[in-house]
Protein backbone atom coordinates (compact mmCIF):
# COMPACT_ATOMS: atom_id res chain seq x y z
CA UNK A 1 0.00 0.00 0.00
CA UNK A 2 1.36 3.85 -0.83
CA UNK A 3 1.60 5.89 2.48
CA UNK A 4 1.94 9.53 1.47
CA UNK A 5 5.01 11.28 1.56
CA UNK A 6 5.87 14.42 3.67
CA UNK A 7 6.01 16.26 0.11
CA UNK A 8 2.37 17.08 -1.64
CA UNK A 9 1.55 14.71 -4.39
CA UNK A 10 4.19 12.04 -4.12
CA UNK A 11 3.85 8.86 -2.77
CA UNK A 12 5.70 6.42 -1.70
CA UNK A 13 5.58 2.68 -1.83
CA UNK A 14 7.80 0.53 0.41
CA UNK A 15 7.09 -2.40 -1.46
CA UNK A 16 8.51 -0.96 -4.51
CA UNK A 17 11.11 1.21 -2.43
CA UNK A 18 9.85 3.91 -4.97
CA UNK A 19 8.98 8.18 -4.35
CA UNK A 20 6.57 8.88 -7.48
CA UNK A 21 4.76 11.89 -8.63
CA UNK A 22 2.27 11.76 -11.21
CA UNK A 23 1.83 14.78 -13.25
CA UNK A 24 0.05 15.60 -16.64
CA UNK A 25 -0.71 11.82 -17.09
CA UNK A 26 3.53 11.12 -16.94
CA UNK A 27 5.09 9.13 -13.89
CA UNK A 28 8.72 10.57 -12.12
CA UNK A 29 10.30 7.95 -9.53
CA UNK A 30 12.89 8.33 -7.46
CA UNK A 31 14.47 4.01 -6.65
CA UNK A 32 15.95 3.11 -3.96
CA UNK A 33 17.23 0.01 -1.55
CA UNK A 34 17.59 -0.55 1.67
CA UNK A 35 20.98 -1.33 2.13
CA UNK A 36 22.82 -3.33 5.69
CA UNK A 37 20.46 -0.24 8.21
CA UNK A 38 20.59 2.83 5.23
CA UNK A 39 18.97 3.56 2.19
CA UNK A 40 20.99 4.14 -1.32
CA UNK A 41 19.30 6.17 -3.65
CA UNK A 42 19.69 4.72 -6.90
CA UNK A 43 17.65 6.46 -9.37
CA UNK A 44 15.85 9.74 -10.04
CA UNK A 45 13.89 9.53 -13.61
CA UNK A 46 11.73 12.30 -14.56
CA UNK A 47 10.05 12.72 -18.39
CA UNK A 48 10.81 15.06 -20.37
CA UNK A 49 7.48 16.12 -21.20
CA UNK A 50 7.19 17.34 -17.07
CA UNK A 51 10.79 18.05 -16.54
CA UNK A 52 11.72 21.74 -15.38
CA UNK A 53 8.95 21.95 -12.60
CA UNK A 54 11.79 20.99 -9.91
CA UNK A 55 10.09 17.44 -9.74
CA UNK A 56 13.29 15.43 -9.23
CA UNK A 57 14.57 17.96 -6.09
CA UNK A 58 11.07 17.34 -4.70
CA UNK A 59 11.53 13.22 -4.59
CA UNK A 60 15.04 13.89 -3.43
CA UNK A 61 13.74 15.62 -0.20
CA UNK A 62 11.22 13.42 -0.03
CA UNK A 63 13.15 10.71 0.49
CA UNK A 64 15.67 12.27 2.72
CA UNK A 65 12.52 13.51 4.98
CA UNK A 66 11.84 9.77 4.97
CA UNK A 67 14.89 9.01 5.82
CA UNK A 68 15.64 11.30 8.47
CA UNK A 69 12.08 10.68 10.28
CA UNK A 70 13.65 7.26 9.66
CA UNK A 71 17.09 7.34 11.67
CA UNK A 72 18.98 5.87 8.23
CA UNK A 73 22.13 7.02 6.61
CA UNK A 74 21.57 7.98 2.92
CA UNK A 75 24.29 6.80 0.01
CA UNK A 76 22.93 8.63 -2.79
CA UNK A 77 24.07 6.42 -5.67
CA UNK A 78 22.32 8.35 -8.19
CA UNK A 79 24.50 11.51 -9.88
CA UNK A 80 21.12 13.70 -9.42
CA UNK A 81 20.70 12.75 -5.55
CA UNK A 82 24.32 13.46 -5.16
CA UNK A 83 24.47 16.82 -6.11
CA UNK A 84 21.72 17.76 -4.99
CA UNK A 85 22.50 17.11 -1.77
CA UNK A 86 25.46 18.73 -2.08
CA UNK A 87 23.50 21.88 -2.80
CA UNK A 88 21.10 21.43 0.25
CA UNK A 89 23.85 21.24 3.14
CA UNK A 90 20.71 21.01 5.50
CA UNK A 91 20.77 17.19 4.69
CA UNK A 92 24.19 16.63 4.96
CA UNK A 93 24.17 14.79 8.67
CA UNK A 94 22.28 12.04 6.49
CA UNK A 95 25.00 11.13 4.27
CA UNK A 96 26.42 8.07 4.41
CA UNK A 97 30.10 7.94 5.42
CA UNK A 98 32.81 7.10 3.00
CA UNK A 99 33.97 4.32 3.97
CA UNK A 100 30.80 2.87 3.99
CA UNK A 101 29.59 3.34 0.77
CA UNK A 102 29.22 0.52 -1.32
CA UNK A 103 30.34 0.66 -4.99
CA UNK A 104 27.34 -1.57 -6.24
CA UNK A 105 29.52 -3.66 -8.00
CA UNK A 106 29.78 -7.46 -7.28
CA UNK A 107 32.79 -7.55 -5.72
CA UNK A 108 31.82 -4.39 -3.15
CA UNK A 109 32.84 -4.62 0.34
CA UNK A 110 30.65 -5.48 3.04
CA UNK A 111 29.57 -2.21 4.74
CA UNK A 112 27.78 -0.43 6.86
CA UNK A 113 25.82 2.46 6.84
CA UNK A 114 27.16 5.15 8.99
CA UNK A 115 26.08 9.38 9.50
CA UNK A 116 29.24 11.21 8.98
């Protein structure tokens, strides 16, 4: 079942370990995984036909709300999650450190998650 998310209009689904928005009849998603305590951030896809309405930034802090409210350490895996947490220092606690980052590869190291 979706439970809403803190931001208005997405959703989330646990099941799916998905943020979504729908707008204009197109789906954006923000993927993740729960990962050894944290969650890794994996993908951010937004259409083009909605893109440029700030859609992606708003399943980014979506997800970081969720995992805040959470207690988990975030590895933002995704090139889009990354910087934009870079640009939102406010979120920064939540980072994963590291050293504990995974590299998604099959030969990465076990890890765990750990706040800087």
């Amino acid at each position: 079942m979706n439970d809403p998310a803190p931001a208005e209009g997405i959703r989330h689904d646990p099941a799916a370990a998905t943020f979504a928005l729908e707008a204009d009849g197109h789906r954006a998603v923000l993927a993740y995984e729960v990962v050894d305590g944290g969650m890794a951030i994996v993908h951010t896809g937004v259409p083009a036909a909605i893109g440029g309405r700030g859609i992606a930034g708003r399943l980014v802090e979506a997800a970081l709300r969720h995992a805040q409210e959470a207690g988990l350490a975030v590895d933002p895996r995704c090139s889009y999650a990354d910087a934009w947490m870079q640009r939102h220092p406010e979120y920064s606690a939540l980072r994963a450190a590291p050293g504990s980052r995974a590299s998604g590869g099959p030969q990465a190291p076990i890890h765990t998650f750990v706040r800087k």
